[in-house]
N, C-alpha and C. Protein backbone atom coordinates (compact mmCIF):
# COMPACT_ATOMS: atom_id res chain seq x y z
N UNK A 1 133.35 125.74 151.61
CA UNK A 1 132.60 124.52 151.86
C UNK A 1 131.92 124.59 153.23
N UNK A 2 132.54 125.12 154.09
CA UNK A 2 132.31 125.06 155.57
C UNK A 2 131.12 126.40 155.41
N UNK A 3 130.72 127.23 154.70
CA UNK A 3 129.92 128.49 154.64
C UNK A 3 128.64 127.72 154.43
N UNK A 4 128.96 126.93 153.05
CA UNK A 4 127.96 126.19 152.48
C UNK A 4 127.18 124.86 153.43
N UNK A 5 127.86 124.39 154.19
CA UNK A 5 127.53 123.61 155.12
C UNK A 5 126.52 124.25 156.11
N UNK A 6 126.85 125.13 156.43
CA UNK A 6 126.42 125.60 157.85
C UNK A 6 125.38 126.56 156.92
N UNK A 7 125.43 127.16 156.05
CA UNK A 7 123.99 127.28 154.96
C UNK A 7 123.27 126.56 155.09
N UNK A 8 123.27 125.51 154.50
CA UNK A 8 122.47 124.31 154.39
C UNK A 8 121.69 124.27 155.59
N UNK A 9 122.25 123.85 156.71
CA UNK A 9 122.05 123.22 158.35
C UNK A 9 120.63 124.53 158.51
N UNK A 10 121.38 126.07 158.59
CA UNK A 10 120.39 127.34 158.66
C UNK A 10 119.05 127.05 157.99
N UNK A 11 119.13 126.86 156.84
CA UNK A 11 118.05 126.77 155.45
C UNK A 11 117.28 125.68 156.43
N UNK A 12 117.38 124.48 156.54
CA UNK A 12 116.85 123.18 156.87
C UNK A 12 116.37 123.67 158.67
N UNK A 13 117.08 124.17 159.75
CA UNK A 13 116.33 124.63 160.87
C UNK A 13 115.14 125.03 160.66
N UNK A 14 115.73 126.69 159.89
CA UNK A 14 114.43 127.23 159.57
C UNK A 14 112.88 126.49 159.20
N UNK A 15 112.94 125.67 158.13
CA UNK A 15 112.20 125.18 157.47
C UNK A 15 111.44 123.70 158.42
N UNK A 16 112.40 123.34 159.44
CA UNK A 16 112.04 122.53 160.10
C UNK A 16 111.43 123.65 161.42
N UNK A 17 111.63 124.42 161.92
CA UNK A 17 110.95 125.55 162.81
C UNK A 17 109.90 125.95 162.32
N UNK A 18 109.55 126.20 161.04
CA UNK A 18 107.98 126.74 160.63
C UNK A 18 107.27 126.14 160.95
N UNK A 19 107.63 124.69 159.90
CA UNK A 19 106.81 123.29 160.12
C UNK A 19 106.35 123.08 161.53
N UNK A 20 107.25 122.74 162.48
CA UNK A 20 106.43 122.92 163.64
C UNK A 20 106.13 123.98 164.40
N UNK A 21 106.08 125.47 163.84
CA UNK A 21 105.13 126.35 164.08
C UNK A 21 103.55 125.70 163.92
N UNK A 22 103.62 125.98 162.33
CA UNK A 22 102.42 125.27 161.37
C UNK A 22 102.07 124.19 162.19
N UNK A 23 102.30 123.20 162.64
CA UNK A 23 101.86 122.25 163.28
C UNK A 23 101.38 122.57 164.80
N UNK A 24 101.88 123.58 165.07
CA UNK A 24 101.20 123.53 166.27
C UNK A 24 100.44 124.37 166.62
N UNK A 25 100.24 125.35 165.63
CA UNK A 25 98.64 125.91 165.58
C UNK A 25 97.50 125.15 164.59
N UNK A 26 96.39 125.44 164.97
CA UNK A 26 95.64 124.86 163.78
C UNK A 26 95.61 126.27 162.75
N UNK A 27 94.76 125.45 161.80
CA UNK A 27 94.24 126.19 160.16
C UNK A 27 92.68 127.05 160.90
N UNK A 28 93.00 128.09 160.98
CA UNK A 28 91.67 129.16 161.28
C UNK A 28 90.72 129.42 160.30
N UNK A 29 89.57 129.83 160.14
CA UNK A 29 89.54 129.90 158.97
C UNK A 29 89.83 130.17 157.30
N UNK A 30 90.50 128.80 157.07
CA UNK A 30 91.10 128.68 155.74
C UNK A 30 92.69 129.32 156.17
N UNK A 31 92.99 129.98 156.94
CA UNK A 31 94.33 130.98 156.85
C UNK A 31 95.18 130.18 158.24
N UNK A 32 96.45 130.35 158.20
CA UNK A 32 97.60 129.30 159.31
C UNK A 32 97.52 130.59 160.15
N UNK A 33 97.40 130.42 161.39
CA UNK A 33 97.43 131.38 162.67
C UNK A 33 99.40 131.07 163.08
N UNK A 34 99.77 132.39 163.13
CA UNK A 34 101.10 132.22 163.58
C UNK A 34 101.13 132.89 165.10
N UNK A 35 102.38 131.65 165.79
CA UNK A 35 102.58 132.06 167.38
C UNK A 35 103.28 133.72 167.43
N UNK A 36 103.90 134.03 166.78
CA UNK A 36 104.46 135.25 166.32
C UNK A 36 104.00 136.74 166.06
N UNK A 37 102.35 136.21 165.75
CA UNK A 37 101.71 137.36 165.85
C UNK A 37 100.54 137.40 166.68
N UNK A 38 99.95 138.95 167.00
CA UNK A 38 99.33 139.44 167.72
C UNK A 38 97.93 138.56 167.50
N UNK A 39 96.93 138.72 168.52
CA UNK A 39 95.52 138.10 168.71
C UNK A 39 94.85 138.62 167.06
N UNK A 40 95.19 140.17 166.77
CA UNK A 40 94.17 140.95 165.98
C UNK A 40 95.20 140.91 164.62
N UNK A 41 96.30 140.57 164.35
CA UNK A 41 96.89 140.15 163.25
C UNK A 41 96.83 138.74 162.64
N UNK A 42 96.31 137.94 163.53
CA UNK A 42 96.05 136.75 163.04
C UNK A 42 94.66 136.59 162.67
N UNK A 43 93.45 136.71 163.57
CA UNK A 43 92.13 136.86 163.22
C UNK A 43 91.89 137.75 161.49
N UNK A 44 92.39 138.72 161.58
CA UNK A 44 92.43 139.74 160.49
C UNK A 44 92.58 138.54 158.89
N UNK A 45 93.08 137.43 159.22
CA UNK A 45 93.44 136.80 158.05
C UNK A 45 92.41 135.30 158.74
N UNK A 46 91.54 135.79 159.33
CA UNK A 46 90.41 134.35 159.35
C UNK A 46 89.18 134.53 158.62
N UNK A 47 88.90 133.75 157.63
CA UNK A 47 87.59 134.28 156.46
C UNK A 47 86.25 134.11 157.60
N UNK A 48 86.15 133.34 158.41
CA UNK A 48 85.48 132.80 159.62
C UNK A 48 85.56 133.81 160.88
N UNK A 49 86.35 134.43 161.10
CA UNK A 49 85.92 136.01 162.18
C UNK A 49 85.73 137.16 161.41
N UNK A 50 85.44 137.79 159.95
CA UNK A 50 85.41 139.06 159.76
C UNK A 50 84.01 139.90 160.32
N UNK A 51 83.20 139.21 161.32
CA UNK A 51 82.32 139.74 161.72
C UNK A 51 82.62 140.42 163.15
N UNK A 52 83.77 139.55 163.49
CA UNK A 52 84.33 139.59 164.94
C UNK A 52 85.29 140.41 164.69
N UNK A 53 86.06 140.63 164.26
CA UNK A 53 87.24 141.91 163.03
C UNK A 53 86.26 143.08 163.47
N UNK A 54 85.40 143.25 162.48
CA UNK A 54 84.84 144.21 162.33
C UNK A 54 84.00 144.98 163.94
N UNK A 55 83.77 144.20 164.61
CA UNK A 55 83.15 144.61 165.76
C UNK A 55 84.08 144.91 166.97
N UNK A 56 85.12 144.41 166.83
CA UNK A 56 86.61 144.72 167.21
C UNK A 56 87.09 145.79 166.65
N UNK A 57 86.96 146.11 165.78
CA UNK A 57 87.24 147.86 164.84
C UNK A 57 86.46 148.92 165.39
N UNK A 58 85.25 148.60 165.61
CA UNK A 58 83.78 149.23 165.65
C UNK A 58 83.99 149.54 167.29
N UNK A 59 84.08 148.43 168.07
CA UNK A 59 84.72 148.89 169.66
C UNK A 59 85.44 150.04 169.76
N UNK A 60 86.49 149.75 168.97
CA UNK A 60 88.00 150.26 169.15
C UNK A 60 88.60 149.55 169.70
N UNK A 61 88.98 148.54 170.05
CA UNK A 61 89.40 147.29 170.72
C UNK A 61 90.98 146.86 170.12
N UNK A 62 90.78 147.41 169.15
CA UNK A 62 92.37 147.14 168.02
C UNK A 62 93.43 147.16 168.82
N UNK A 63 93.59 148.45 169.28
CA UNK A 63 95.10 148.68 170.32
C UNK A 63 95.22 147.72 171.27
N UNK A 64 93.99 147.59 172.13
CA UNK A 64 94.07 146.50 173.41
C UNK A 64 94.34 145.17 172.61
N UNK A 65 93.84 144.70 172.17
CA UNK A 65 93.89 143.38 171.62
C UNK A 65 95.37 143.13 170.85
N UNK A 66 96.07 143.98 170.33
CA UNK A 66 97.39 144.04 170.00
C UNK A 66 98.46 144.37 171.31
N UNK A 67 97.88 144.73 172.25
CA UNK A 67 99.13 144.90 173.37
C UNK A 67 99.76 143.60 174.23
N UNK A 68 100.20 143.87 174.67
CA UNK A 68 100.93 142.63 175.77
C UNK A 68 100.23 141.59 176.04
N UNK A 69 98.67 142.10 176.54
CA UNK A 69 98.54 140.49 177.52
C UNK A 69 99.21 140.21 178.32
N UNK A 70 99.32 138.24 178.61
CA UNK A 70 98.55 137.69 177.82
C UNK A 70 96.88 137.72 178.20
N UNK A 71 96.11 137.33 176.59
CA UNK A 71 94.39 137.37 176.98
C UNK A 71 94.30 136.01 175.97
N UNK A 72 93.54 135.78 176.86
CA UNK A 72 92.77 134.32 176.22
C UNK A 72 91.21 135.08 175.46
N UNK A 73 90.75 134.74 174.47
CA UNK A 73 90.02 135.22 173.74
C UNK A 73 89.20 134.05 173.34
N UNK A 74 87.86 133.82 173.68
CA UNK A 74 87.16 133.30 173.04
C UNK A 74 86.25 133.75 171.30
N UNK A 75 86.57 133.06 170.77
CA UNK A 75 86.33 133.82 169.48
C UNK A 75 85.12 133.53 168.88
N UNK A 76 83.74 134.18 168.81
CA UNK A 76 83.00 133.77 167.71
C UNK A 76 82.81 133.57 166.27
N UNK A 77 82.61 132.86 165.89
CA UNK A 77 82.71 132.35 164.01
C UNK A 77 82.02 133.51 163.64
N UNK A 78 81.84 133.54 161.85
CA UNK A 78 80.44 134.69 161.43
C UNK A 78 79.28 133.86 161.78
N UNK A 79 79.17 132.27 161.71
CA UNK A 79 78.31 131.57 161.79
C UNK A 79 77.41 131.75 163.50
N UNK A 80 78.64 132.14 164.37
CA UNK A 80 77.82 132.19 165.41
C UNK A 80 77.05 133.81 165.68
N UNK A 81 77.77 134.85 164.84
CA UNK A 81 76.94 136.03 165.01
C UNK A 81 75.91 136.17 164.54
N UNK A 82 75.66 134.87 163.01
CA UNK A 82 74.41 134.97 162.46
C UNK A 82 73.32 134.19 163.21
N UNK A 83 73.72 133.68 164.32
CA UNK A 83 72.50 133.13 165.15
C UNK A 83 71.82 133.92 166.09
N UNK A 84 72.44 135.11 166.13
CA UNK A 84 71.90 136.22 166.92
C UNK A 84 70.51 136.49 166.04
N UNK A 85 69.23 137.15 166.78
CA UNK A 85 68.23 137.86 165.98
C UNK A 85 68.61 138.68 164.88
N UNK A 86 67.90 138.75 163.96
CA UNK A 86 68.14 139.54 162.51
C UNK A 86 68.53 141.44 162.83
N UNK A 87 69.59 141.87 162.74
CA UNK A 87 69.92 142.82 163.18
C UNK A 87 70.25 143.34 163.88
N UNK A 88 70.54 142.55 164.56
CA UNK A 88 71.95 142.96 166.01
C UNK A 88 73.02 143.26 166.06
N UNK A 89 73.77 142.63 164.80
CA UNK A 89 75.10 142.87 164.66
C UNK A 89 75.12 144.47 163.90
N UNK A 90 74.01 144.52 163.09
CA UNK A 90 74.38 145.61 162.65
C UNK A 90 73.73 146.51 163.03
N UNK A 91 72.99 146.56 164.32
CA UNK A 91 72.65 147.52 165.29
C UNK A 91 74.21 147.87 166.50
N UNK A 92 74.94 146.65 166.46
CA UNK A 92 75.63 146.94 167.80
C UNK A 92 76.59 147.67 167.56
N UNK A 93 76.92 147.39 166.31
CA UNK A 93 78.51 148.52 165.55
C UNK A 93 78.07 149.39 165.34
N UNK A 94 76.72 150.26 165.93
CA UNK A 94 76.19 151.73 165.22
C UNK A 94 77.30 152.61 166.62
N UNK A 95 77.55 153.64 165.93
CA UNK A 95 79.00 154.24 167.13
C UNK A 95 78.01 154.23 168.19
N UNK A 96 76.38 154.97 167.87
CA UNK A 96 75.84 155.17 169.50
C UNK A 96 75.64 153.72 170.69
N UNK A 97 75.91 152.42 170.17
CA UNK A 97 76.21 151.54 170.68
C UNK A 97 77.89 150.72 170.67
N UNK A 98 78.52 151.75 170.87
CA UNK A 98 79.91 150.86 171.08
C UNK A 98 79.68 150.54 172.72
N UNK A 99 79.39 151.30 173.53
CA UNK A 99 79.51 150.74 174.84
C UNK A 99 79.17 149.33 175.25
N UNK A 100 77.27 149.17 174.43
CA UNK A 100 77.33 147.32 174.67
C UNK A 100 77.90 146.74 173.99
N UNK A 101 78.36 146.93 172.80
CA UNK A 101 79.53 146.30 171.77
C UNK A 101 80.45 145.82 172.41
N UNK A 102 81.58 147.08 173.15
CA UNK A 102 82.54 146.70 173.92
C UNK A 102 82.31 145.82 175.05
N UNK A 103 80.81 145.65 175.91
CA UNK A 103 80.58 144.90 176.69
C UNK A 103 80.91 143.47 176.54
N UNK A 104 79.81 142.98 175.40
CA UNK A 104 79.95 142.26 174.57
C UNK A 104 81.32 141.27 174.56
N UNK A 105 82.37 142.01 173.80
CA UNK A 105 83.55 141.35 173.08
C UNK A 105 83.97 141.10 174.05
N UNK A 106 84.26 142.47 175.42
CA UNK A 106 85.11 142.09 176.65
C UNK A 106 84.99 141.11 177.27
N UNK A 107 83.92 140.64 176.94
CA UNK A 107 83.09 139.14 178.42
C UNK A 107 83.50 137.81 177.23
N UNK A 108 84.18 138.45 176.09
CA UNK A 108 84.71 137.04 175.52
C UNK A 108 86.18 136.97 175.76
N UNK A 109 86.96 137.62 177.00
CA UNK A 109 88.12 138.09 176.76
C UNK A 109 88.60 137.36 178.52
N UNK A 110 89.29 136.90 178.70
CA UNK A 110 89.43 136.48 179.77
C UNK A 110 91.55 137.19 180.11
N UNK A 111 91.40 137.38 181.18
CA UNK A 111 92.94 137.82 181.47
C UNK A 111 93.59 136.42 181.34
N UNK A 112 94.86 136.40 180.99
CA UNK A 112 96.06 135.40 181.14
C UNK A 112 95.80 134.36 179.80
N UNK A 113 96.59 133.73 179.92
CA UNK A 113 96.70 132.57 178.77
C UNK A 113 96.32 131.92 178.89
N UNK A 114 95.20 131.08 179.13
CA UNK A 114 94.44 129.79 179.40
C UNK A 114 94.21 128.83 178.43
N UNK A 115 95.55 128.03 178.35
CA UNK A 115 94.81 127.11 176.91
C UNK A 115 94.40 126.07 177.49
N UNK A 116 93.70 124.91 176.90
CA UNK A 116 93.01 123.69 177.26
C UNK A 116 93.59 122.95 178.24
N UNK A 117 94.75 122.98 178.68
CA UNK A 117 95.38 122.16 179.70
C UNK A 117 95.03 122.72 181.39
N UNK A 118 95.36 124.48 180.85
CA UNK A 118 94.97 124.87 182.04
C UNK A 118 93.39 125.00 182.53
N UNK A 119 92.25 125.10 181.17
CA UNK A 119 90.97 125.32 181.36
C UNK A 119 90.73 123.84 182.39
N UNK A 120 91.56 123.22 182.05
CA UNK A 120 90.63 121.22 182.45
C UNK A 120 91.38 121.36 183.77
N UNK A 121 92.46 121.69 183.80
CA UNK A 121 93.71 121.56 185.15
C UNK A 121 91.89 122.40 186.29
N UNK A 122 91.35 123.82 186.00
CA UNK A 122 90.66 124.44 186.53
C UNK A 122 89.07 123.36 186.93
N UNK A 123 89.14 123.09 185.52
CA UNK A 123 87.66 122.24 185.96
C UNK A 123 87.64 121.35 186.58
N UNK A 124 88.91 120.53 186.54
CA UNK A 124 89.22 119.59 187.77
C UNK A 124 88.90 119.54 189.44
N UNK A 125 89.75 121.10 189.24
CA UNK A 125 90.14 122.04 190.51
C UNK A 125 88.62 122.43 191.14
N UNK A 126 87.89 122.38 190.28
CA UNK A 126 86.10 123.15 190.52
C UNK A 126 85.22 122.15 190.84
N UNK A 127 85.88 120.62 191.12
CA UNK A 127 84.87 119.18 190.98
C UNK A 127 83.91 119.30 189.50
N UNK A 128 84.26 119.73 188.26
CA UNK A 128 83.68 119.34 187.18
C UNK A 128 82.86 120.82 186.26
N UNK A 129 83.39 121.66 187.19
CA UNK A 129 82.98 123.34 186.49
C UNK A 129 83.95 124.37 186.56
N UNK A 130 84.49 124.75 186.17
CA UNK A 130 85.46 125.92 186.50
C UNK A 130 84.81 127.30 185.77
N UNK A 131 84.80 128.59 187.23
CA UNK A 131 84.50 129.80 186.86
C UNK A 131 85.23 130.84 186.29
N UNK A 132 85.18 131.38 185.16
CA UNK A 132 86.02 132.34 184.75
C UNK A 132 85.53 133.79 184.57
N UNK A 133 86.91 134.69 185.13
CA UNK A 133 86.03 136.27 185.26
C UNK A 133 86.23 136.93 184.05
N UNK A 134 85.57 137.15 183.50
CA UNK A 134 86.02 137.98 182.43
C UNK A 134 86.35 139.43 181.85
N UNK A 135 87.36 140.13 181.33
CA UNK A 135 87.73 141.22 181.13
C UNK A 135 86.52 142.21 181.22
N UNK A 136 85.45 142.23 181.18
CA UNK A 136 84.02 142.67 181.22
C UNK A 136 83.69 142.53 182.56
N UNK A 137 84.35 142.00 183.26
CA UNK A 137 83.68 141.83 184.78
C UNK A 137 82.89 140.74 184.85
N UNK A 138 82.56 140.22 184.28
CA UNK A 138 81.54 138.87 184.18
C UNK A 138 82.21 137.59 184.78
N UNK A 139 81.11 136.64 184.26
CA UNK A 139 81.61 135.02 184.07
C UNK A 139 81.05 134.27 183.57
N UNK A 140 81.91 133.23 183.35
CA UNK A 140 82.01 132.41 182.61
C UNK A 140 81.74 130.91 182.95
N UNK A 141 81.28 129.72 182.95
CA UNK A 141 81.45 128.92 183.24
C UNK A 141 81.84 127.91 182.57
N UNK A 142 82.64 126.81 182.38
CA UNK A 142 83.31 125.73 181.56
C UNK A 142 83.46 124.85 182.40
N UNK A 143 82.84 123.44 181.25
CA UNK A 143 83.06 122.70 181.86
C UNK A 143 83.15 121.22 180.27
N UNK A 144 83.73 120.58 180.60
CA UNK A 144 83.24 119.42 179.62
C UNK A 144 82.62 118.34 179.30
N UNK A 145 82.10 118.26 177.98
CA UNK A 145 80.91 117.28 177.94
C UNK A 145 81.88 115.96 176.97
N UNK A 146 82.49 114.96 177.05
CA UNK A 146 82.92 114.45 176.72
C UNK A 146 84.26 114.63 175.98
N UNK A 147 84.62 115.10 175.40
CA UNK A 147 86.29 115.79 174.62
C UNK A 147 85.94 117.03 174.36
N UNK A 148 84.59 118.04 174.67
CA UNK A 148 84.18 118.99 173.93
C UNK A 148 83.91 120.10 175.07
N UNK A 149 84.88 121.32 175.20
CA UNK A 149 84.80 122.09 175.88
C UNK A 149 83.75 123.00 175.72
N UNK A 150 82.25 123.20 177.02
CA UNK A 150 81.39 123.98 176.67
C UNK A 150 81.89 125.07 177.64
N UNK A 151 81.17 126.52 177.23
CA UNK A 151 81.02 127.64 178.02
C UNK A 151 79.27 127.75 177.82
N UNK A 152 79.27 128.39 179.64
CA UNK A 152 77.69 129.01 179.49
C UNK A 152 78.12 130.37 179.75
N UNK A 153 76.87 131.35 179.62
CA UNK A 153 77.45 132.62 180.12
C UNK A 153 76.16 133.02 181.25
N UNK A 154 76.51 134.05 181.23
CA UNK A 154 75.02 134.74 182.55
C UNK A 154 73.96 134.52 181.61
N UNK A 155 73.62 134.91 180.64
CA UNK A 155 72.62 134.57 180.31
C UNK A 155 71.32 133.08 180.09
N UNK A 156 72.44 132.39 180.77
CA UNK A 156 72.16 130.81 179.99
C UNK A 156 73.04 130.12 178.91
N UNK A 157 73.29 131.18 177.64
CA UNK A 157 73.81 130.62 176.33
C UNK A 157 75.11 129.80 176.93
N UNK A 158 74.84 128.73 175.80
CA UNK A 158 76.21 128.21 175.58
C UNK A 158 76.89 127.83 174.47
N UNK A 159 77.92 128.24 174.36
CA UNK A 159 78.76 127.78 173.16
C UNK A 159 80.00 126.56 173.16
N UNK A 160 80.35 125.95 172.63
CA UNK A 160 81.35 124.74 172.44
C UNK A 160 82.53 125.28 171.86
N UNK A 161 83.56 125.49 172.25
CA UNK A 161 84.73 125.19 171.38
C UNK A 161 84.90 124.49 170.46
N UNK A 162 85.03 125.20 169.29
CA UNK A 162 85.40 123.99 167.99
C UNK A 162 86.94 124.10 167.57
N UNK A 163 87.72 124.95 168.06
CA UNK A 163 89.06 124.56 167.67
C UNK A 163 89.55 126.10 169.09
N UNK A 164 90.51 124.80 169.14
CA UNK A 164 91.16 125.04 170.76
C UNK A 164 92.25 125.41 170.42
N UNK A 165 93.44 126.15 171.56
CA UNK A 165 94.44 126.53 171.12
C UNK A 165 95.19 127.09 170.11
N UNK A 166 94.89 128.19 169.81
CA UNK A 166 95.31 128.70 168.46
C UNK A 166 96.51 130.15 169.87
N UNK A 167 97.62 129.43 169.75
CA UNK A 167 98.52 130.24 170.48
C UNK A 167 99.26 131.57 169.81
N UNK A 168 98.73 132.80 170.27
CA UNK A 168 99.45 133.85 169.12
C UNK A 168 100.36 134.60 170.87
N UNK A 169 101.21 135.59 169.99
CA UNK A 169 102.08 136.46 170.56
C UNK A 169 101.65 136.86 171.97
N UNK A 170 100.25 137.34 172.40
CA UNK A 170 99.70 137.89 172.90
C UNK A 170 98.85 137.45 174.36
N UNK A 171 99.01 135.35 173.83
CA UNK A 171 97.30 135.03 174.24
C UNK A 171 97.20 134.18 173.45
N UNK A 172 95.95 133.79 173.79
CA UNK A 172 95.69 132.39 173.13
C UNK A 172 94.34 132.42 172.78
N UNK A 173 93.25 132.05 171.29
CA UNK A 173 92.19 131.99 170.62
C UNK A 173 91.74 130.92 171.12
N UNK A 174 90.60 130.57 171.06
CA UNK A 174 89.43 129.40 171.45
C UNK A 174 88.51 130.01 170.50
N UNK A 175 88.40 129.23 169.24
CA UNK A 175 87.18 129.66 168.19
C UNK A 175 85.93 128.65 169.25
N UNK A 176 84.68 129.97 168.99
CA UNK A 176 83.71 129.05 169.80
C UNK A 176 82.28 129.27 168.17
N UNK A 177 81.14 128.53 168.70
CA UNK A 177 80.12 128.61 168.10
C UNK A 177 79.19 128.93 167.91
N UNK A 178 78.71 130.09 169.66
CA UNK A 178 77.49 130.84 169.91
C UNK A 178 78.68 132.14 170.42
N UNK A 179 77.99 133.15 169.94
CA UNK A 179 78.35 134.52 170.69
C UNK A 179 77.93 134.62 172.35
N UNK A 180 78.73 134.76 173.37
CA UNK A 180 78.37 134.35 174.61
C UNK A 180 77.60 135.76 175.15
N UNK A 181 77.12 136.04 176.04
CA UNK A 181 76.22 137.44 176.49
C UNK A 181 76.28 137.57 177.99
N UNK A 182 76.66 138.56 178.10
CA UNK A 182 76.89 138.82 179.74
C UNK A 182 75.61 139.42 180.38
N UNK A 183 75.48 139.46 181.56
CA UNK A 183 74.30 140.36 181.84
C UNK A 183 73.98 141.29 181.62
């Protein structure tokens, strides 16, 4: 009886531990992002990054993006690669361009874990802009326009965060909506 008890109690943790796994990531595209796994094991199951997958393959970026960290990763949708000019994406994965490829992804890659508490804790800290360097050597700038976290990059572009905090093993996702561009 006492086996069966303390069964029970196990069964019901568990099931109450997922749940608020599940709850405290969001739904990525269509697929549940788990804290448990790596940046590039969770994306891999977003119907909404296989453009960003693939250009992450095409880098070689796989190993880094699966190691330690932590990296905060801004993530572009497919929706935001298709706003690029007609043939870029599938100019940039040609192998004789992995170098700006890798440029590219790196300047969406920021060192440390930065989720939304600490991005605003920064913009605070900046009187209403906070600069970020990015794994690419670049930057970044963020700041917010009402509940809605924007980034600009060197180029001008800017993209919005549309779903914040997606906390994996590694680091932490920020799906954004424009592909950002470094100098």
């Amino acid at each position: 009886m006492k086996k069966l008890i303390l069964s029970a109690i196990a069964v019901v943790t568990m099931a109450v531990t997922t749940q608020v796994y599940a709850q405290k990531n969001p739904m990525v595209g269509g697929a549940a992002m788990y804290p448990t796994k790596d940046i590039v094991d969770n994306a891999v199951n977003s119907k909404d990054h296989t453009t960003l997958v693939a250009a992450v393959k095409a880098a070689g970026l796989v190993e880094t993006l699966k190691g330690a960290g932590p990296f905060t990763v801004f993530a572009p949708t497919n929706a935001a690669f298709d706003k690029l000019p007609a043939g870029t994406v599938a100019n940039l994965v040609k192998p004789e361009n992995k170098a700006t490829l890798t440029k590219i992804l790196t300047y969406h890659v920021v060192a440390g874990k930065l989720d939304s508490k600490a991005i605003a804790a920064a913009i605070k800290a900046g009187g209403g802009k906070a600069e970020l360097t990015t794994v690419e050597g670049g930057k970044l700038w963020a700041w917010m326009e009402g509940k809605k976290l924007v980034l600009k990059d060197e180029k001008g572009g800017m993209s919005t965060v549309t779903i914040a905090n997606v906390y994996q093993k590694n680091g932490i996702i920020h799906v954004i909506d424009s592909v950002l561009m470094p100098k």
